[in-house]
C-alpha atoms as a PDB file:
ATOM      1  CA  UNK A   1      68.276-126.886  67.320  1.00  0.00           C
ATOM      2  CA  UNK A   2      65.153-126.746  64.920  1.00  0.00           C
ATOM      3  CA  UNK A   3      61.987-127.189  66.952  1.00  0.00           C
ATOM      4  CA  UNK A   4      59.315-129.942  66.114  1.00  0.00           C
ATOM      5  CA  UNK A   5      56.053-128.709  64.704  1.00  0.00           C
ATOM      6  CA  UNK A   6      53.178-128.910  67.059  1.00  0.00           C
ATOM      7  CA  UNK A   7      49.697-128.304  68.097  1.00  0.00           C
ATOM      8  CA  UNK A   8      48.030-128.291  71.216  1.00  0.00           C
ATOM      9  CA  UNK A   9      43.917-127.816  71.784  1.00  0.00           C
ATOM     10  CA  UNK A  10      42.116-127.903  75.041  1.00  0.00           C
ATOM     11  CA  UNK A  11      42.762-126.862  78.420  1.00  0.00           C
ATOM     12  CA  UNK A  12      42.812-129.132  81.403  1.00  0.00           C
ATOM     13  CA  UNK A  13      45.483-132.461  82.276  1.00  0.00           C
ATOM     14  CA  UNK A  14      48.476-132.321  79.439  1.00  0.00           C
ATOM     15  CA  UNK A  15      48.925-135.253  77.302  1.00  0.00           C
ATOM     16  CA  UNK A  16      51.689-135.376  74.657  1.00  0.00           C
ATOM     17  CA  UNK A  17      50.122-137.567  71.905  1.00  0.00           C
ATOM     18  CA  UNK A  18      53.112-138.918  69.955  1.00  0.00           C
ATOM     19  CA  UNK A  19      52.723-140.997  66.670  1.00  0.00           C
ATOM     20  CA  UNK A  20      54.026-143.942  64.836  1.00  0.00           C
ATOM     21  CA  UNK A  21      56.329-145.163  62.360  1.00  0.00           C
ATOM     22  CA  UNK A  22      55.946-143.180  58.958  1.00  0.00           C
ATOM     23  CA  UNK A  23      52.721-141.524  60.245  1.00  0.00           C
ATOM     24  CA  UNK A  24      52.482-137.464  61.047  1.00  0.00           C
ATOM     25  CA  UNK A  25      50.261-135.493  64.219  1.00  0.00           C
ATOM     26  CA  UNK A  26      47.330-135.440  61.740  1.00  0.00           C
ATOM     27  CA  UNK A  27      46.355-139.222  62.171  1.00  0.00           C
ATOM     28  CA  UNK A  28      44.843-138.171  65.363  1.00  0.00           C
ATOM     29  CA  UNK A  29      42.964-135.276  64.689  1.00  0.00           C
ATOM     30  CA  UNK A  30      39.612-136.600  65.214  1.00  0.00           C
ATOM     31  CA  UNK A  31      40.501-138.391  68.186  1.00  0.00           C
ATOM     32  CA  UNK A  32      42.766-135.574  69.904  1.00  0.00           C
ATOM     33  CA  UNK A  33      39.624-133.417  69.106  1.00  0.00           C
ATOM     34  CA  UNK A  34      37.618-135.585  71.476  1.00  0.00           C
ATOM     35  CA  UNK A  35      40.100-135.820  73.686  1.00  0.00           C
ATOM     36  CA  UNK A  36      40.238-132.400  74.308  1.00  0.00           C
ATOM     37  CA  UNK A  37      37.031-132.142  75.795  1.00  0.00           C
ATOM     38  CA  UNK A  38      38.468-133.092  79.307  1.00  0.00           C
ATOM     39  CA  UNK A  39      42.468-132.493  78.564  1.00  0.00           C
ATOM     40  CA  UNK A  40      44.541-130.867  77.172  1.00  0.00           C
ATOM     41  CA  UNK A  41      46.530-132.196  74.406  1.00  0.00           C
ATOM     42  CA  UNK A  42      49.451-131.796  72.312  1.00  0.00           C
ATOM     43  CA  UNK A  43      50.136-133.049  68.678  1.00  0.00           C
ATOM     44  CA  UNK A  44      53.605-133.337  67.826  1.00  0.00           C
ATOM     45  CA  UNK A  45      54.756-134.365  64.015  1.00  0.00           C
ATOM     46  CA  UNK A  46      58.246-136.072  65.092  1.00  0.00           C
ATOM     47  CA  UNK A  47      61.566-135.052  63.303  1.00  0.00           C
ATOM     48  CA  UNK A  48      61.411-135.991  59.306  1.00  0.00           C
ATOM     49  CA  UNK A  49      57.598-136.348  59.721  1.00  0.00           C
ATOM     50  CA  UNK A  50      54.429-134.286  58.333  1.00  0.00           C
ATOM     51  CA  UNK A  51      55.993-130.535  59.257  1.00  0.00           C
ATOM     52  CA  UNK A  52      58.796-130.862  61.041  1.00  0.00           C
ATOM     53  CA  UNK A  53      62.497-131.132  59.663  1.00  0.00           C
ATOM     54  CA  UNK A  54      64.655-133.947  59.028  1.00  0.00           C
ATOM     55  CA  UNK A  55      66.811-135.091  62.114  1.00  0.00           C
ATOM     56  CA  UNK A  56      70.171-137.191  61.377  1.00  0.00           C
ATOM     57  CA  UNK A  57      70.513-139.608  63.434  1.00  0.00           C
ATOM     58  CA  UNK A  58      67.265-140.465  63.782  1.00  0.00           C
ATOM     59  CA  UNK A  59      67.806-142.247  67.012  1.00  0.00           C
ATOM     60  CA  UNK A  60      65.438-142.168  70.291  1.00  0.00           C
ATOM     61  CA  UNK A  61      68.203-140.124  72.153  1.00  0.00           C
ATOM     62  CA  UNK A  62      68.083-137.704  69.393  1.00  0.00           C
ATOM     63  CA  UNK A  63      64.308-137.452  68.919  1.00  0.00           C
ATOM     64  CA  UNK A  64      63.607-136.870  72.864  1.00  0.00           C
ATOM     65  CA  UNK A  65      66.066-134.044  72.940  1.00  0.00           C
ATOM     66  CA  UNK A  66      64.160-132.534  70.156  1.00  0.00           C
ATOM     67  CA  UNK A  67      61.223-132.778  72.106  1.00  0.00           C
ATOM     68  CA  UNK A  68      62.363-132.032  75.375  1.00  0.00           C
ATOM     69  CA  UNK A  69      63.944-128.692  73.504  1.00  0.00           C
ATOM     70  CA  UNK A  70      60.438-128.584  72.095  1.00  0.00           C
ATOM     71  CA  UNK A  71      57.957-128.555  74.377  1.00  0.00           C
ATOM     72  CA  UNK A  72      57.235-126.733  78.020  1.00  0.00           C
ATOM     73  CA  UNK A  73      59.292-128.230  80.820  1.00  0.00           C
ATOM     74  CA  UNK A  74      56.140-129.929  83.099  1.00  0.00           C
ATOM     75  CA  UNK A  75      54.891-133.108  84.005  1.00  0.00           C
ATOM     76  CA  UNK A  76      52.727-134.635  81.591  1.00  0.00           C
ATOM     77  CA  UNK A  77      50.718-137.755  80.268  1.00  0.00           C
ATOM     78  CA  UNK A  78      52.814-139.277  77.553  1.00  0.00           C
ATOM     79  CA  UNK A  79      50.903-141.423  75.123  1.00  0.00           C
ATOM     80  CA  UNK A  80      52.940-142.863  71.809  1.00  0.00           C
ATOM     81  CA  UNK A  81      51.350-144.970  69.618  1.00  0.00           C
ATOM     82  CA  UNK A  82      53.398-147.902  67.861  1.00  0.00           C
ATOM     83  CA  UNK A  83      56.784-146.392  67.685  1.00  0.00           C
ATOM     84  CA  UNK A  84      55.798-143.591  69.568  1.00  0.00           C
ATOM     85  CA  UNK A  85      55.459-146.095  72.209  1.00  0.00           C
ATOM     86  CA  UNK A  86      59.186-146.394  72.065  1.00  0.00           C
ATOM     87  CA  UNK A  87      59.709-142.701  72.191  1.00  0.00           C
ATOM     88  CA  UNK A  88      58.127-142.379  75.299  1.00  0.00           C
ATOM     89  CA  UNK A  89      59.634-144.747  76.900  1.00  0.00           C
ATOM     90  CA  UNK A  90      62.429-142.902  76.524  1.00  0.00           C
ATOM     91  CA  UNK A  91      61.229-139.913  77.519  1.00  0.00           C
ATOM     92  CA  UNK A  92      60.635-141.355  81.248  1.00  0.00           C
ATOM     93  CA  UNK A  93      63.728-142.762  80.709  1.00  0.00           C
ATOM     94  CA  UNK A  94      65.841-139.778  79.943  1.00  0.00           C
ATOM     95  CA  UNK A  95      63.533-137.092  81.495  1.00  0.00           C
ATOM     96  CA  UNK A  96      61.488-138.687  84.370  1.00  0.00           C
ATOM     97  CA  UNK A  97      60.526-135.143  85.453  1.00  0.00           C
ATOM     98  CA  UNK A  98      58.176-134.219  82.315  1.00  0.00           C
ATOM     99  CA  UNK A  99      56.697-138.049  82.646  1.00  0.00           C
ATOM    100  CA  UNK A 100      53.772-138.166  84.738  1.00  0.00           C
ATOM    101  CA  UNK A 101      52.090-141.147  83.172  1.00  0.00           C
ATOM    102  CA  UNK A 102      52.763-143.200  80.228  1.00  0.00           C
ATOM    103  CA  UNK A 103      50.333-144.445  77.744  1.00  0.00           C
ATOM    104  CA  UNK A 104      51.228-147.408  75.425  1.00  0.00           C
ATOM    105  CA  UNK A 105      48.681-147.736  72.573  1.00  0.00           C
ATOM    106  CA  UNK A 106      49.523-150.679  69.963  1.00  0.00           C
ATOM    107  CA  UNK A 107      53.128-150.426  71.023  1.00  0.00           C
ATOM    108  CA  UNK A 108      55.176-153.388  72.028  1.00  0.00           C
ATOM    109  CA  UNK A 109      59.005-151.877  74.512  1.00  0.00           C
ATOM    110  CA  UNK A 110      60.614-154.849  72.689  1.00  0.00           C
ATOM    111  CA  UNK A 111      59.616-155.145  68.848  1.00  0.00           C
ATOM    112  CA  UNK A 112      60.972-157.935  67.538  1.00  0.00           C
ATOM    113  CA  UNK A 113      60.348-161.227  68.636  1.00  0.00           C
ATOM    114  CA  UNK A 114      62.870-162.987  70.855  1.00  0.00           C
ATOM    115  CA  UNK A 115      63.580-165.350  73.724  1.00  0.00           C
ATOM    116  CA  UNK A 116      60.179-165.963  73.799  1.00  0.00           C
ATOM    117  CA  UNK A 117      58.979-162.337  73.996  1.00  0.00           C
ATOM    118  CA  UNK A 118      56.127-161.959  71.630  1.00  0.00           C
ATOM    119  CA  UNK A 119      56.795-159.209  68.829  1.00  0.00           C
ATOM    120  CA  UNK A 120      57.411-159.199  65.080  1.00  0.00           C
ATOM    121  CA  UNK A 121      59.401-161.914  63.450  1.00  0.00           C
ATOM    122  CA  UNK A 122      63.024-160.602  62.492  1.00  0.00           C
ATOM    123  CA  UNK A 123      63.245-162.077  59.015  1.00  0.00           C
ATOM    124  CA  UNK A 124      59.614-159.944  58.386  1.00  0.00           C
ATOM    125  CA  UNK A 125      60.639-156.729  59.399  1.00  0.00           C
ATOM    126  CA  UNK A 126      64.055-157.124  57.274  1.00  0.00           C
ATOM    127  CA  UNK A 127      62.023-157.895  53.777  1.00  0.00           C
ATOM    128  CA  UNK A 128      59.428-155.068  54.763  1.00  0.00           C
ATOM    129  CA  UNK A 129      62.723-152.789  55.264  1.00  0.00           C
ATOM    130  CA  UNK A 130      63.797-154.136  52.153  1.00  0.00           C
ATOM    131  CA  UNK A 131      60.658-153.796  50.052  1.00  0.00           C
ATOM    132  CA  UNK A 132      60.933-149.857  51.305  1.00  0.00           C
ATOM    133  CA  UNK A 133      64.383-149.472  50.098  1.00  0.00           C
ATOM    134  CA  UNK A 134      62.948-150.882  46.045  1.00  0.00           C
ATOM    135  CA  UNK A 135      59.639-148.831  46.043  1.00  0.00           C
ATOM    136  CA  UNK A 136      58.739-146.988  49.391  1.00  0.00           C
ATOM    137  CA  UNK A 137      55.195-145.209  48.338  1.00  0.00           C
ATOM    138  CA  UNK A 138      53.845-148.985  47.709  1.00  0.00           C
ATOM    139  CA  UNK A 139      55.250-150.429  51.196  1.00  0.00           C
ATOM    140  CA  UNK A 140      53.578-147.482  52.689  1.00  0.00           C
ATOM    141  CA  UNK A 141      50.431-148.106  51.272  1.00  0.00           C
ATOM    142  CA  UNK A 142      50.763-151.985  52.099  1.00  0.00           C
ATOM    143  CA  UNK A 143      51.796-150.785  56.061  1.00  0.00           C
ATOM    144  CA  UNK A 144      48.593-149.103  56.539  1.00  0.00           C
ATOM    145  CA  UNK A 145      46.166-151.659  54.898  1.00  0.00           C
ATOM    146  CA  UNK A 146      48.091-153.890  57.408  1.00  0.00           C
ATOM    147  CA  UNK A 147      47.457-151.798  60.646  1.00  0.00           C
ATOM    148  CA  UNK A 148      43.447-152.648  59.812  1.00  0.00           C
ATOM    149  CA  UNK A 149      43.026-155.417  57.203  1.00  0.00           C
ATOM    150  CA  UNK A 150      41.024-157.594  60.439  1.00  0.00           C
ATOM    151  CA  UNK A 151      38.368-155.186  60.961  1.00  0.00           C
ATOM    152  CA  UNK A 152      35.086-155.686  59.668  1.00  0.00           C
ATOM    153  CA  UNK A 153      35.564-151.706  58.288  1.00  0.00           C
ATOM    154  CA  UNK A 154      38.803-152.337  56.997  1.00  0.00           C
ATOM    155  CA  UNK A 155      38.589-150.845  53.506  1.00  0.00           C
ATOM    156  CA  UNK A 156      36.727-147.436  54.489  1.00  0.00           C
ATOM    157  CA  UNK A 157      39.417-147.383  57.832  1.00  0.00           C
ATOM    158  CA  UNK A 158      42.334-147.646  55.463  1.00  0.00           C
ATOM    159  CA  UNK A 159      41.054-144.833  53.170  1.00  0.00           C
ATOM    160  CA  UNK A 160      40.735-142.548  56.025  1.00  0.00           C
ATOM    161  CA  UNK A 161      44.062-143.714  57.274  1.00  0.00           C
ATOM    162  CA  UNK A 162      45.617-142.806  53.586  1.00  0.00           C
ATOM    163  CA  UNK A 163      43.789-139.586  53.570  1.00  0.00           C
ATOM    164  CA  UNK A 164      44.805-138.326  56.886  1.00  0.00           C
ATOM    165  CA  UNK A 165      48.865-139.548  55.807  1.00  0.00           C
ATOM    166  CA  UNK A 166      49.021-137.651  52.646  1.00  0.00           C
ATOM    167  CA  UNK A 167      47.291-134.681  54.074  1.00  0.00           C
ATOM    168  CA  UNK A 168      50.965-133.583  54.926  1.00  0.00           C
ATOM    169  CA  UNK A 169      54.561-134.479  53.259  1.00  0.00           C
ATOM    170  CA  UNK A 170      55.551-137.799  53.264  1.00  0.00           C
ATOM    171  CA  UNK A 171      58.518-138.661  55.590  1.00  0.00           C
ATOM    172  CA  UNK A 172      62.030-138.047  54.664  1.00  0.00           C
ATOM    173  CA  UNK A 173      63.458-141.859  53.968  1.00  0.00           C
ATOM    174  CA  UNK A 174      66.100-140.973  56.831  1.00  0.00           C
ATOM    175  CA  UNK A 175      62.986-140.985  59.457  1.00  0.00           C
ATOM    176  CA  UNK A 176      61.817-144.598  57.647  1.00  0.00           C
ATOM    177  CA  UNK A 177      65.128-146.203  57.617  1.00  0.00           C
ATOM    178  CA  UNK A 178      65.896-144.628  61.186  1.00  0.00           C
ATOM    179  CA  UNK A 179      62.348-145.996  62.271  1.00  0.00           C
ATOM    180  CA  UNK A 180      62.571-149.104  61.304  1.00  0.00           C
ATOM    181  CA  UNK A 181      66.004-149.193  62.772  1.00  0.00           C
ATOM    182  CA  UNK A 182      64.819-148.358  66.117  1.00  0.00           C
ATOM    183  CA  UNK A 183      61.900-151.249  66.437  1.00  0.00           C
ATOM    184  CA  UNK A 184      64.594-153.703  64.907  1.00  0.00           C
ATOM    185  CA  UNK A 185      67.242-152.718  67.452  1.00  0.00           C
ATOM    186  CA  UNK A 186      65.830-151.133  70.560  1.00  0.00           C
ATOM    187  CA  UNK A 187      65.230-152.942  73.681  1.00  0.00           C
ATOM    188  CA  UNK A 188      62.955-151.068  76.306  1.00  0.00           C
ATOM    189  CA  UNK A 189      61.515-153.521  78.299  1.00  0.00           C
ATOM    190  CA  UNK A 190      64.299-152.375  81.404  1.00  0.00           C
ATOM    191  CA  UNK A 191      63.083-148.938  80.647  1.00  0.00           C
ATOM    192  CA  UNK A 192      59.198-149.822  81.632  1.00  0.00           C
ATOM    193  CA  UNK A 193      60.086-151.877  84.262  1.00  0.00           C
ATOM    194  CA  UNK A 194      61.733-149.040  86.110  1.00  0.00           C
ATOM    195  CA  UNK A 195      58.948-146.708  85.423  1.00  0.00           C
ATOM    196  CA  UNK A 196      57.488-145.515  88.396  1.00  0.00           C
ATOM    197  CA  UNK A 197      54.976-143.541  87.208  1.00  0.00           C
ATOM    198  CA  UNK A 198      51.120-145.110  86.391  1.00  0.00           C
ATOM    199  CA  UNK A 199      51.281-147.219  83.358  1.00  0.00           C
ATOM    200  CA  UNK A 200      48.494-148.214  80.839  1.00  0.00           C
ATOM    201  CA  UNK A 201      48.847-150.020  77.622  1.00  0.00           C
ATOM    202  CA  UNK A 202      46.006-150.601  74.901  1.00  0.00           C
ATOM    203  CA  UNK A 203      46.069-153.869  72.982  1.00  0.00           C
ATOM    204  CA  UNK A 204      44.344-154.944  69.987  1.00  0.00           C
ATOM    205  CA  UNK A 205      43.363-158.646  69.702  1.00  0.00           C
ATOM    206  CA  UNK A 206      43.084-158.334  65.866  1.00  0.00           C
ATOM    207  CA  UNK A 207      46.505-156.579  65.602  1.00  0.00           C
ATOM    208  CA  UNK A 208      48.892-157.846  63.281  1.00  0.00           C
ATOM    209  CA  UNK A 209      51.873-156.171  64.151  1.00  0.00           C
ATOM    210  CA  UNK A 210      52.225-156.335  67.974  1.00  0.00           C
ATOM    211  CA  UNK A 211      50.350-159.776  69.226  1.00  0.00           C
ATOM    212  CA  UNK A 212      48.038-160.026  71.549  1.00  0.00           C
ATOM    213  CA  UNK A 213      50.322-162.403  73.997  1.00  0.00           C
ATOM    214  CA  UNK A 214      51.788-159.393  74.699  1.00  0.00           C
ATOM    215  CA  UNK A 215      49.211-158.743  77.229  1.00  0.00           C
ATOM    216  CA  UNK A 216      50.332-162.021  79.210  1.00  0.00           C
ATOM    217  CA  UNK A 217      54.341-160.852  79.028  1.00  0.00           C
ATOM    218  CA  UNK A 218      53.876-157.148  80.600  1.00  0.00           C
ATOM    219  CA  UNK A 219      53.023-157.925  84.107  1.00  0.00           C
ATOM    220  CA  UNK A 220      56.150-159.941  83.961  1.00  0.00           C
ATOM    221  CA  UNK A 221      58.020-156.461  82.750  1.00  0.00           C
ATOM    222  CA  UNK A 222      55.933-154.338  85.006  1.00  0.00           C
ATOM    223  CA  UNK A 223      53.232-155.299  87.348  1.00  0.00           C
ATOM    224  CA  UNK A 224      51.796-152.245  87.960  1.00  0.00           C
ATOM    225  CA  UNK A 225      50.763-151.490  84.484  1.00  0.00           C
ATOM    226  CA  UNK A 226      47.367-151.342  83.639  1.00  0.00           C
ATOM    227  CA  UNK A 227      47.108-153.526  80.309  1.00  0.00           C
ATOM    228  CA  UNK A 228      43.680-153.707  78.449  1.00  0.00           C
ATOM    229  CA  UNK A 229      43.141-155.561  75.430  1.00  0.00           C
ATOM    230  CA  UNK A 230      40.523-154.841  72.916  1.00  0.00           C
ATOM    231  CA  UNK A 231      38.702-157.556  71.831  1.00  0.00           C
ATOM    232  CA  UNK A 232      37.886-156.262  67.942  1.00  0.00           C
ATOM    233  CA  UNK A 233      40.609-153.545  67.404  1.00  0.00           C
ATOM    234  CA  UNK A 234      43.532-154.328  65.050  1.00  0.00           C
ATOM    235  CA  UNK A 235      46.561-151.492  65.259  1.00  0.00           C
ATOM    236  CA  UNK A 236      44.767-148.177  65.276  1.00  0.00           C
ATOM    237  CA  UNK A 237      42.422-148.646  67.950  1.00  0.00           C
ATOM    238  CA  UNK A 238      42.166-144.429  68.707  1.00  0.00           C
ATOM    239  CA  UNK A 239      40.471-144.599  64.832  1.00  0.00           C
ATOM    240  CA  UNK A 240      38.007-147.807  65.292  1.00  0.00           C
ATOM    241  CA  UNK A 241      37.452-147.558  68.798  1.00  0.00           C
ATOM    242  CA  UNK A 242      37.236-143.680  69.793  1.00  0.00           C
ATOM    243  CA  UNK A 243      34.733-144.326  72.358  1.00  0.00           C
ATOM    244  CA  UNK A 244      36.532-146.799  74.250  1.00  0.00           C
ATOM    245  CA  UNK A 245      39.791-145.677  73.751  1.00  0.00           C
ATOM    246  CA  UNK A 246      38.540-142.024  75.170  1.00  0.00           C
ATOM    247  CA  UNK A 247      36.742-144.006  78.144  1.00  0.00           C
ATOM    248  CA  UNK A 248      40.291-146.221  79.233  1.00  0.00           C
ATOM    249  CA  UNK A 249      41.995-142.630  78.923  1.00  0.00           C
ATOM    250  CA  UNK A 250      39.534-140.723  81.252  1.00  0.00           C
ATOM    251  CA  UNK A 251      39.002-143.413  83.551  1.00  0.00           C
ATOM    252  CA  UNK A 252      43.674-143.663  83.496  1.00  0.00           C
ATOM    253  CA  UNK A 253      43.924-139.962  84.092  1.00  0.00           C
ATOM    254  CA  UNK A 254      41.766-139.448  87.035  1.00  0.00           C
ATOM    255  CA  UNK A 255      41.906-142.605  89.262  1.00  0.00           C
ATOM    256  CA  UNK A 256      45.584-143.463  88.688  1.00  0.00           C
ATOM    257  CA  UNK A 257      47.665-142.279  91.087  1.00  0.00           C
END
């Protein structure tokens, strides 16, 4: 089995930083630099992403083996961001031994919207699914004015998102199908309520892809979880909120037990 490309800088408490949908380990390099100050941290590009190799299927059970097979067998902080959200989850699901702590940033266990669970709207993900299929390097550049067009700092936040994405290979269009797939299918709300380990999720108010309600629905899904939403952050709240994304992380790792 081909191994995942990774970095990891720091010394200290491990966190596995794992990133979204059509994204690569680069888009946190400023932040993970921070964060490594106090921790220590792991970047992983997942399978069909920035470095690493294409993975088919690119399902959740497949992606965690990869990174279980991956990285060292310990207990760590697991942070995903957006999809990565779901990948951890699975991770505590499938390997509760290397899950220590999960960290939800901008990620939603349940995508879509359903049964009055607050998420994306199903006929919205199928045209942007679509729209990728007829010309996928415009969609992509659409997706990540959308993760900050509500910012007051939008335009120079989306060049530095674009700049950071094409600073490695653009996925393969298995890992965007196979993404989207996986937000449009995958239900991991039982997952997070069985987690037993500390829990904190990171909302933005401004966020156009996972709503803010979503803070009211998670205690109902797990009432332990620590759930903080950010007033003036949209999706990427690690790249316009550093500071305060770096305090919640500090203050998660050393007073949650």
């Amino acid at each position: 089995m081909q191994k995942l490309h990774h970095q990891t800088l720091g010394a200290g408490k491990p966190i596995v930083l794992i990133h979204g949908w059509a994204m690569h380990s680069g888009i946190w390099q400023d932040f993970a630099e921070r964060l490594a100050g106090h921790y220590q941290v792991t970047l992983v590009d997942l399978p069909g992403h920035g470095h690493s190799g294409p993975l088919t299927p690119f399902t959740l059970e497949n992606i965690t083996d990869r990174l279980a097979q991956t990285l060292p067998d310990k207990p760590c902080c697991w942070l995903g961001w957006s999809l990565g959200a779901a990948v951890v989850l699975e991770m505590a699901r499938r390997f509760p031994e290397r899950v220590d702590r999960l960290v939800l940033v901008a990620g939603n266990p349940c995508f879509l919207q359903q049964n009055g669970w607050p998420g994306m709207k199903p006929d919205v993900l199928d045209k942007f699914a679509a729209n990728l299929q007829q010309d996928t390097q415009a969609t992509l550049t659409r997706f990540l004015a959308i993760q900050v067009m509500a910012l007051a700092n939008a335009k120079a936040l989306a060049k530095s998102l674009k700049t950071a994405v094409l600073s490695r290979p653009m996925p393969d269009n298995t890992a965007l199908q196979g993404g989207l797939d996986i937000l449009k299918t995958t239900d991991l709300r039982p997952a997070l309520a069985a987690a037993t380990v500390p829990v904190l999720v990171v909302l933005g108010k401004k966020d156009s892809l996972v709503p803010a309600a979503l803070s009211h629905a998670l205690p109902h899904c797990q009432p332990a979880a620590q759930v903080c939403l950010l007033e003036q952050a949209a999706h990427t709240p690690f790249l316009s909120h550093p500071e305060e994304m770096l305090a919640l992380l500090k203050d998660f790792m050393e007073n949650q037990r």
